[in-house]
N, C-alpha and C. Protein backbone atom coordinates (compact mmCIF):
# COMPACT_ATOMS: atom_id res chain seq x y z
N UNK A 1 13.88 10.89 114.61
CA UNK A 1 14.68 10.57 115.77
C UNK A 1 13.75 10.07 116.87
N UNK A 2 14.02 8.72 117.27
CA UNK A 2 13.23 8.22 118.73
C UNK A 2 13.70 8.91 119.58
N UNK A 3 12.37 8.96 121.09
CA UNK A 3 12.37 9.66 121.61
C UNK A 3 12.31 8.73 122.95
N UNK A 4 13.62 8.56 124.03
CA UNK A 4 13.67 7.88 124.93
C UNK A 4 13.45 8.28 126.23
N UNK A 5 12.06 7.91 127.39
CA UNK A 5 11.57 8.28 128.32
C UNK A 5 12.39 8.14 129.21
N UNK A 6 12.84 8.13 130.11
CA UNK A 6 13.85 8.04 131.46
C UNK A 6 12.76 7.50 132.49
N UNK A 7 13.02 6.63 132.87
CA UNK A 7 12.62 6.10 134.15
C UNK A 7 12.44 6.35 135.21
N UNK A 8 12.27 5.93 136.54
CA UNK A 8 12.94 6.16 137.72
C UNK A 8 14.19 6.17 137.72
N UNK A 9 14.86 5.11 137.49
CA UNK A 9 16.20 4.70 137.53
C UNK A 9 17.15 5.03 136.50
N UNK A 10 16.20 6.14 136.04
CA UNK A 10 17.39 7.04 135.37
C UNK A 10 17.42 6.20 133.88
N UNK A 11 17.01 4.80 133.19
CA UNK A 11 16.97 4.27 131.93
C UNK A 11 15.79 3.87 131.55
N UNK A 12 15.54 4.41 130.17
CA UNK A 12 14.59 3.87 129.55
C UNK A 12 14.09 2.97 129.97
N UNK A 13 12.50 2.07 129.70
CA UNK A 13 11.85 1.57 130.31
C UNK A 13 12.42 0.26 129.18
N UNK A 14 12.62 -0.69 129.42
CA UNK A 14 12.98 -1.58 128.40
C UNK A 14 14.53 -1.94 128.21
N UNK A 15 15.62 -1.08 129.29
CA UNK A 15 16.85 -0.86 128.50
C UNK A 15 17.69 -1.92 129.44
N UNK A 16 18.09 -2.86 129.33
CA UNK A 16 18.89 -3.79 129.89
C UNK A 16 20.47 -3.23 130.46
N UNK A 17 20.58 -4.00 131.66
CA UNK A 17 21.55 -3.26 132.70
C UNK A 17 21.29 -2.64 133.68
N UNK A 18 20.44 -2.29 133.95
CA UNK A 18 19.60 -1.74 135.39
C UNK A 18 19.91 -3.39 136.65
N UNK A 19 20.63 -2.79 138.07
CA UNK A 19 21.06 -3.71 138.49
C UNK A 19 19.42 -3.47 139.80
N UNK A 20 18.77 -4.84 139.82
CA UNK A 20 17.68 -5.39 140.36
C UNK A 20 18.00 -5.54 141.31
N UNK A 21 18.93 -6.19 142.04
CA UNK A 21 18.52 -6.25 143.18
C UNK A 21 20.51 -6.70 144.00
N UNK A 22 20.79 -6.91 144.71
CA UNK A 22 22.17 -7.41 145.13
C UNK A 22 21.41 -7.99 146.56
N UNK A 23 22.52 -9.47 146.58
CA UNK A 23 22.37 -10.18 148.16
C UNK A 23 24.24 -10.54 148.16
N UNK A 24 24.71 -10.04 149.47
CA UNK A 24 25.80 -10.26 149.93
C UNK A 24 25.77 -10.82 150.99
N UNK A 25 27.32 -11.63 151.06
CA UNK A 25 27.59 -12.44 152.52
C UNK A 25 28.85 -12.32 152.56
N UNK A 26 28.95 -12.34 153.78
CA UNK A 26 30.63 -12.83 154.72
C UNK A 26 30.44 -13.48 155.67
N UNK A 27 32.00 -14.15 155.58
CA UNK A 27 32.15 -14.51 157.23
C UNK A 27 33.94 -14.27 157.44
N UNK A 28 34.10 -14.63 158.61
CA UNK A 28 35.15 -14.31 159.03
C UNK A 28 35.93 -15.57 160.10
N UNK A 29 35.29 -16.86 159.60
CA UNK A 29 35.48 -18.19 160.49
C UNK A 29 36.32 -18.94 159.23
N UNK A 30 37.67 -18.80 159.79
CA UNK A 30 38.44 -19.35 158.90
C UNK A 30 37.81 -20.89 158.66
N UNK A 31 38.73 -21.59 157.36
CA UNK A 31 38.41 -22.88 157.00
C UNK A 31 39.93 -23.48 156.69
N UNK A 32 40.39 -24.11 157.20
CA UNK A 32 41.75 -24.86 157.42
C UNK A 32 41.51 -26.02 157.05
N UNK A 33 42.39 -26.38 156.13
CA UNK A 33 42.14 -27.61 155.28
C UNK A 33 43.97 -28.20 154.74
N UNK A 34 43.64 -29.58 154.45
CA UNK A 34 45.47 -30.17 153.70
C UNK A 34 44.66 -30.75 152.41
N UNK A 35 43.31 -30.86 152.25
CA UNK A 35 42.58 -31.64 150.86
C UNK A 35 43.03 -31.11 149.78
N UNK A 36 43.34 -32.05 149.10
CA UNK A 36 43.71 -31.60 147.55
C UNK A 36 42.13 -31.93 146.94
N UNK A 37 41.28 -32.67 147.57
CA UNK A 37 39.57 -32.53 147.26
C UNK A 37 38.90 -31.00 147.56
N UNK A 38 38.10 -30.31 146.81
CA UNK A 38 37.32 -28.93 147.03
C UNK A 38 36.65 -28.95 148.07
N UNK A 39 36.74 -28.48 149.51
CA UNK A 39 35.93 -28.38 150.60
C UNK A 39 35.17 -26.81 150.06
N UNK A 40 34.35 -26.92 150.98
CA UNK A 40 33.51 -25.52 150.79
C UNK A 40 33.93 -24.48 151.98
N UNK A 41 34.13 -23.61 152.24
CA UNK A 41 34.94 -22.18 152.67
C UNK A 41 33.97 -21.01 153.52
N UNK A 42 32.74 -21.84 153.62
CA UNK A 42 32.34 -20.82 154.38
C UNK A 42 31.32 -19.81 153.33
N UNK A 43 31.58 -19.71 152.58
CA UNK A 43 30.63 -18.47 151.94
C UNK A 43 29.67 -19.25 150.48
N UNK A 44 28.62 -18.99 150.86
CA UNK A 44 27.30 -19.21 150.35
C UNK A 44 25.76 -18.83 150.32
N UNK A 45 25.54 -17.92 149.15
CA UNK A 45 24.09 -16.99 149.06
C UNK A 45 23.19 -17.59 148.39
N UNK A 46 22.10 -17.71 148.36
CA UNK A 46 20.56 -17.25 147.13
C UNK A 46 20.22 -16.18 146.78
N UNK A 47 20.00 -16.47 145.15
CA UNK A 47 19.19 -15.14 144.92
C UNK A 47 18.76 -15.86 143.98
N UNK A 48 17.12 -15.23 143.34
CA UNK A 48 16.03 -15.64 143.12
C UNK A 48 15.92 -14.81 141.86
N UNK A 49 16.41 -14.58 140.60
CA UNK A 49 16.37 -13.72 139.27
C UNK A 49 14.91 -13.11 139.19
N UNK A 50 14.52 -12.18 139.08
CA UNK A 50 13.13 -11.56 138.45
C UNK A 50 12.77 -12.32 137.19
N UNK A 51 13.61 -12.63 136.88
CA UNK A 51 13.10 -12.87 134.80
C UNK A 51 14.69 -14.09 134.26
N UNK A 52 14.05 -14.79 133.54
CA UNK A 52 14.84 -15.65 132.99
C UNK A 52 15.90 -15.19 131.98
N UNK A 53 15.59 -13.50 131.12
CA UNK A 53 16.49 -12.85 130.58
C UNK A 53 17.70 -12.17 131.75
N UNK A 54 17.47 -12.36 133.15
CA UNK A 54 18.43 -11.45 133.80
C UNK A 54 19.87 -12.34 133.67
N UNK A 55 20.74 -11.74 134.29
CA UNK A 55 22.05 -11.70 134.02
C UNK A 55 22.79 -11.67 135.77
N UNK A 56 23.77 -12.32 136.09
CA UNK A 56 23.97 -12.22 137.48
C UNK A 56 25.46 -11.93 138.18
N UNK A 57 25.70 -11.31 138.31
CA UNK A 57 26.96 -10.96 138.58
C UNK A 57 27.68 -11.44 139.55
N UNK A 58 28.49 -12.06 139.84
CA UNK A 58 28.97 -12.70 140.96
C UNK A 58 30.55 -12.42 141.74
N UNK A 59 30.68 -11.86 142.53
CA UNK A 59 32.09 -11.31 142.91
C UNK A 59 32.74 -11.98 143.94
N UNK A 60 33.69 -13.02 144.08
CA UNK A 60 34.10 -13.16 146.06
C UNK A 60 35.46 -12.25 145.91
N UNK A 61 35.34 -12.05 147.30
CA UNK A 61 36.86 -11.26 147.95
C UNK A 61 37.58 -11.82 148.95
N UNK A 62 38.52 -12.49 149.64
CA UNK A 62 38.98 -13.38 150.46
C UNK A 62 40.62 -12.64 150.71
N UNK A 63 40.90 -13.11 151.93
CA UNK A 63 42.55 -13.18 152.13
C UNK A 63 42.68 -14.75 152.79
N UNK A 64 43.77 -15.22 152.20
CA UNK A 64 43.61 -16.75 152.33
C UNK A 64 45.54 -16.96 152.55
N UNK A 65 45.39 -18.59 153.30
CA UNK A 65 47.58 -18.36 153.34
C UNK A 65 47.54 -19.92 152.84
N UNK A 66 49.01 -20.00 152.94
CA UNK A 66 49.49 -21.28 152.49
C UNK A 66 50.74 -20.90 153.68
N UNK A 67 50.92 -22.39 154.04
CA UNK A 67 51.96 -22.14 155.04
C UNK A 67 52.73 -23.81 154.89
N UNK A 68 54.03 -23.24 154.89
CA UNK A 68 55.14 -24.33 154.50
C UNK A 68 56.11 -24.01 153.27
N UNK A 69 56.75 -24.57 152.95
CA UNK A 69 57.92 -24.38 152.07
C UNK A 69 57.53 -24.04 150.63
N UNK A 70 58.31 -23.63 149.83
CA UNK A 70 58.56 -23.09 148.69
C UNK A 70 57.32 -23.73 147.82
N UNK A 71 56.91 -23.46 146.55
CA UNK A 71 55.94 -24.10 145.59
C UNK A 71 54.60 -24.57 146.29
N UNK A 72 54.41 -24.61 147.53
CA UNK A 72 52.72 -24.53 147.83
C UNK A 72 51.69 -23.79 146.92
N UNK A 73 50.47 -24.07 146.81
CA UNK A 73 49.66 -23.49 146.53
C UNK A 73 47.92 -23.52 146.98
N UNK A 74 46.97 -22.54 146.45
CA UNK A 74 46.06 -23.30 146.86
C UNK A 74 44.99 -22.78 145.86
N UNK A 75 43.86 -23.14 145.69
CA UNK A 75 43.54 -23.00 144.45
C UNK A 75 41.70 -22.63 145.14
N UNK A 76 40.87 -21.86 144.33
CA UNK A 76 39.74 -21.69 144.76
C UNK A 76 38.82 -21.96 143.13
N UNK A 77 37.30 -22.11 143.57
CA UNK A 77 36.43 -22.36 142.62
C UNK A 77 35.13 -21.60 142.86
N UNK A 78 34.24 -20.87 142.17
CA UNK A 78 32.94 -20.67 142.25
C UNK A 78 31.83 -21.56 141.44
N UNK A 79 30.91 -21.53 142.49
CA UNK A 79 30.00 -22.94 141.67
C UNK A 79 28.65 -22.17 142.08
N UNK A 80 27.59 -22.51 141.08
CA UNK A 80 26.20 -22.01 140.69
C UNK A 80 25.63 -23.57 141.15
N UNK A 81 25.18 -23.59 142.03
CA UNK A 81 24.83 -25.18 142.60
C UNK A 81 26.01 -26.03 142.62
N UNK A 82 25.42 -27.48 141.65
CA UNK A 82 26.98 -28.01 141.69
C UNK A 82 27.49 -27.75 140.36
N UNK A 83 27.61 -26.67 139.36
CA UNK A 83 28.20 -26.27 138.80
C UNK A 83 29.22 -25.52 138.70
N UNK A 84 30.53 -25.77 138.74
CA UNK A 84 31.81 -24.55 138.29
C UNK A 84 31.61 -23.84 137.31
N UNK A 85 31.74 -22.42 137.64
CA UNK A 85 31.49 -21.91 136.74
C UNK A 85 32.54 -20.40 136.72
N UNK A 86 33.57 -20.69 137.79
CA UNK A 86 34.65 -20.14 137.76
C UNK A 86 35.82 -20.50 138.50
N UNK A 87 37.32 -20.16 138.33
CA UNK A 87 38.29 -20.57 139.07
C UNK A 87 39.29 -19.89 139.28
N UNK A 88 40.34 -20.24 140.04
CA UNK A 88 41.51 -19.70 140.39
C UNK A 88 42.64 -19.70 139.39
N UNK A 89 42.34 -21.01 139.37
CA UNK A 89 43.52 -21.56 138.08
C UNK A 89 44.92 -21.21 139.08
N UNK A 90 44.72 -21.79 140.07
CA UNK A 90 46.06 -21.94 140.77
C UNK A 90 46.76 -20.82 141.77
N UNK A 91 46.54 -20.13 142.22
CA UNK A 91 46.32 -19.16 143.32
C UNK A 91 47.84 -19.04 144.04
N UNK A 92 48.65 -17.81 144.31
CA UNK A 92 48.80 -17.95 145.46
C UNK A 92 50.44 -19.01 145.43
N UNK A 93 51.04 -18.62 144.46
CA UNK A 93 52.59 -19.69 144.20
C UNK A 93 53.37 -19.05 145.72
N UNK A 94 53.86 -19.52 146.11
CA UNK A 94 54.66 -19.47 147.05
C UNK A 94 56.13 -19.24 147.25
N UNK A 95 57.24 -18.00 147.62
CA UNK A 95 58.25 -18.53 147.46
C UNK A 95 58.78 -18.38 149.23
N UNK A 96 58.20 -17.87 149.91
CA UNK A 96 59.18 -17.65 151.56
C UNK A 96 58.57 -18.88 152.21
N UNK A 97 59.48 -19.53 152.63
CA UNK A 97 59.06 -20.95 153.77
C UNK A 97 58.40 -20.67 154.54
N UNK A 98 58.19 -19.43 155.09
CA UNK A 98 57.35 -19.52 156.27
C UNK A 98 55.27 -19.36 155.82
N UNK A 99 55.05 -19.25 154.47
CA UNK A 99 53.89 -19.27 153.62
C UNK A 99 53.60 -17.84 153.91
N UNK A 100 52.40 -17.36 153.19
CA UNK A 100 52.39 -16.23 152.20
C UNK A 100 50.44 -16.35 152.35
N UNK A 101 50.24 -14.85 152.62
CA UNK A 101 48.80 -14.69 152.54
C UNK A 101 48.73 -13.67 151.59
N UNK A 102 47.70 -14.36 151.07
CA UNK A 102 46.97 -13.99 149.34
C UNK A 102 45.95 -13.94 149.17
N UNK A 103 45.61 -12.40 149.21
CA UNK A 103 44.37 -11.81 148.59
C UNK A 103 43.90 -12.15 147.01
N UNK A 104 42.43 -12.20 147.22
CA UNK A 104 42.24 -12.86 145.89
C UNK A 104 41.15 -12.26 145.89
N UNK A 105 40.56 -12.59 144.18
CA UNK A 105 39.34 -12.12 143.90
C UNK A 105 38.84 -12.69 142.50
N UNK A 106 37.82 -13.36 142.81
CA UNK A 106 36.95 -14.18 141.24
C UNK A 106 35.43 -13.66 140.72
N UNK A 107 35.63 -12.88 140.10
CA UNK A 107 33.85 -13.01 139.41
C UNK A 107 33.49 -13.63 137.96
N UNK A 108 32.65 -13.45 137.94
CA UNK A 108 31.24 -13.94 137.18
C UNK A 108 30.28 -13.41 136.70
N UNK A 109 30.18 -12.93 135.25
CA UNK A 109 28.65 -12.67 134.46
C UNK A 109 27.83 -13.89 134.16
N UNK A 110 27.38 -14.73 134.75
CA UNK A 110 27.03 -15.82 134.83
C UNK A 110 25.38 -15.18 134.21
N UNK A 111 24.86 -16.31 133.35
CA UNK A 111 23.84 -16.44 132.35
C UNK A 111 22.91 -17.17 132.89
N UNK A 112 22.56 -17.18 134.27
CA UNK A 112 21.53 -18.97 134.51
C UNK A 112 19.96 -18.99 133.87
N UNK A 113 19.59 -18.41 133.14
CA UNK A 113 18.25 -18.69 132.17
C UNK A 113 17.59 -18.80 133.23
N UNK A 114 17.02 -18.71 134.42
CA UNK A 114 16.26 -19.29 135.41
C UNK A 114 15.71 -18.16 135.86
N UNK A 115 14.76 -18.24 136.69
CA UNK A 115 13.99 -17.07 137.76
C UNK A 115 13.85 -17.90 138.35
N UNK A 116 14.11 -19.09 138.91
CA UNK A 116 14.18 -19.95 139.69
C UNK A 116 15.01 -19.84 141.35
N UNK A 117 15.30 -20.03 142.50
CA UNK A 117 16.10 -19.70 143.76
C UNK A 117 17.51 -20.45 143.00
N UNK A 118 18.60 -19.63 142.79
CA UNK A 118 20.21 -19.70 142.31
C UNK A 118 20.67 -19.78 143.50
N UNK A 119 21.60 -21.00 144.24
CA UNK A 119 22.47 -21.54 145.29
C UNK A 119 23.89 -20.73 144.39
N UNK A 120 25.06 -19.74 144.96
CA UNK A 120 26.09 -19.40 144.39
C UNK A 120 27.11 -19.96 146.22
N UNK A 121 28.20 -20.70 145.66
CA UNK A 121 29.37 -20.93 146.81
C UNK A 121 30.31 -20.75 146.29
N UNK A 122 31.53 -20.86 147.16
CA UNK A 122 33.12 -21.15 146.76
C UNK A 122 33.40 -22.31 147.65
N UNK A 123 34.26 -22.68 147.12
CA UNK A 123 34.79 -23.80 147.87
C UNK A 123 36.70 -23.80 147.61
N UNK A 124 37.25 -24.62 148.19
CA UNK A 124 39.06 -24.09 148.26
C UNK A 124 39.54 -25.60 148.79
N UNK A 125 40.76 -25.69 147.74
CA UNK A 125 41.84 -26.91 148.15
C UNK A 125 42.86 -26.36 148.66
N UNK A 126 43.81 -27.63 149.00
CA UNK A 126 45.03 -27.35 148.70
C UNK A 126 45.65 -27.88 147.52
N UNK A 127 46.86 -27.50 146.55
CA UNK A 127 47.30 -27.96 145.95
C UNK A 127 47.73 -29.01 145.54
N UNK A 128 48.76 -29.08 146.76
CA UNK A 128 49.74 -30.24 147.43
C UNK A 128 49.68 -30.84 148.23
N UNK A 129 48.56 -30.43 149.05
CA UNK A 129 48.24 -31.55 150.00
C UNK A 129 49.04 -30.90 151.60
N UNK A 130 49.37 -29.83 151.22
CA UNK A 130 49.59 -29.04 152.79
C UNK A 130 48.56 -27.67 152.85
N UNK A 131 49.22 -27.47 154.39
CA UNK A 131 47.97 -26.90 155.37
C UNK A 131 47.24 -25.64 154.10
N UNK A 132 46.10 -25.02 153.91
CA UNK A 132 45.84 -23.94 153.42
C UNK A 132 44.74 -23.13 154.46
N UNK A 133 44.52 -21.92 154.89
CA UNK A 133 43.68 -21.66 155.62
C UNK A 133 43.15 -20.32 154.26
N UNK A 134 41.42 -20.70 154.27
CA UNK A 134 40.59 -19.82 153.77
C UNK A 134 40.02 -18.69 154.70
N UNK A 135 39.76 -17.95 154.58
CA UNK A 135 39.26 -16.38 155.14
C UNK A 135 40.09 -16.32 156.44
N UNK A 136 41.39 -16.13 156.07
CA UNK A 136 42.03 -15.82 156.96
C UNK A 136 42.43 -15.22 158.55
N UNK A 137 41.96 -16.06 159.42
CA UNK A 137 41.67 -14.54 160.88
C UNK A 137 40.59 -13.52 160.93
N UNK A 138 41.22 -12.56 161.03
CA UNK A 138 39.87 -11.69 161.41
C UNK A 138 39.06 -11.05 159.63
N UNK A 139 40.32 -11.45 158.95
CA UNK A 139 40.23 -11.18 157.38
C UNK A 139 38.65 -11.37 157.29
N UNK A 140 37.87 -10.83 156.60
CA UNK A 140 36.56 -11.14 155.76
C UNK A 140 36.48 -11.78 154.69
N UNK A 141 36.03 -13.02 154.38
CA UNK A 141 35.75 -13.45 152.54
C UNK A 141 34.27 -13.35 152.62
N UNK A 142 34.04 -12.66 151.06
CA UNK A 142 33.08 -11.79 150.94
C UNK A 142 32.63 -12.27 149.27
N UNK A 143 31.13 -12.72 149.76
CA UNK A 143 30.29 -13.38 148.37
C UNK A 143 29.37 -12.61 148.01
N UNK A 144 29.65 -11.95 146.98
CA UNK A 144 28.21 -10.83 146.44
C UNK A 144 27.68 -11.01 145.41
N UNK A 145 25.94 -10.77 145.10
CA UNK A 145 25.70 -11.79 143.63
C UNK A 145 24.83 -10.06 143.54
N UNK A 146 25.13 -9.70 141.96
CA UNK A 146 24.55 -8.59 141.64
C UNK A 146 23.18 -9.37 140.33
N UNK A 147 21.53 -9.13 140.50
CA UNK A 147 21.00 -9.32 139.37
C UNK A 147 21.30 -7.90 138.09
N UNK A 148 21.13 -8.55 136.90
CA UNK A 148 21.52 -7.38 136.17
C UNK A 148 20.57 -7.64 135.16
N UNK A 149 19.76 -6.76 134.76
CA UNK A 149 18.41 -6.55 133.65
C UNK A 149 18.83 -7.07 132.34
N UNK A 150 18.40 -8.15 131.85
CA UNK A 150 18.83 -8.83 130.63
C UNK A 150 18.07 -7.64 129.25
């Protein structure tokens, strides 16, 4: 039977999943937009991987509205530079005319092979081409990138 040392951190020396390090952001300056093109929303971090085996976790949290009649929508994306590498897939259907604020939330076990400085954003349309406001008022949208021990 092997015999496994415990660490500081409580895991074996070698044992993948030990979370390295976390960088978070918010803001709270809404982003009001009618683009059915992806504007960017305000929230955007670096983090810098220890090792090209790590692993990166990526979480946003937002309250966001759509305002106007029935079937609005608005749709959000996470991107690793200019890469998507997650989405909404349509956010946020609408049925009261007067529009509808919608909490949301997207992550990411994202793989970037790099120890290189990682750019992580969101960015947010509108659907249809009416009003959408991102981080709503005093609301917080909130970008957190966890490294995780490959």
């Amino acid at each position: 039977m092997a015999l496994i040392t415990l660490g500081a951190n409580g895991l074996g020396a070698g044992v993948g999943g030990k979370v390295l390090q976390v960088v978070s952001t918010h803001t709270t300056s809404s982003v009001v937009t009618t683009s059915t093109s992806f504007v960017d929303i305000n929230l955007s971090l670096n983090i810098t991987p220890s090792a090209t085996s790590s692993k990166i976790f990526v979480i946003y949290t937002g309250t966001n509205e759509t305002n106007g009649t029935t079937g609005q929508r608005l749709n959000l994306r996470m991107l690793r530079g200019a890469t998507e590498i997650a989405d909404s897939n349509v956010i946020g259907n609408i049925t009261p005319a007067n529009g509808v604020v919608t909490s949301a939330s997207i992550s990411k076990l994202d793989e970037p092979s790099t120890n290189s400085e990682i750019t992580y954003k969101m960015q947010g349309n509108s659907h249809d081409g009416t009003v959408v406001v991102f981080n709503l008022g005093s609301s917080t949208g909130t970008l957190t990138a966890y490294e995780i021990a490959g």
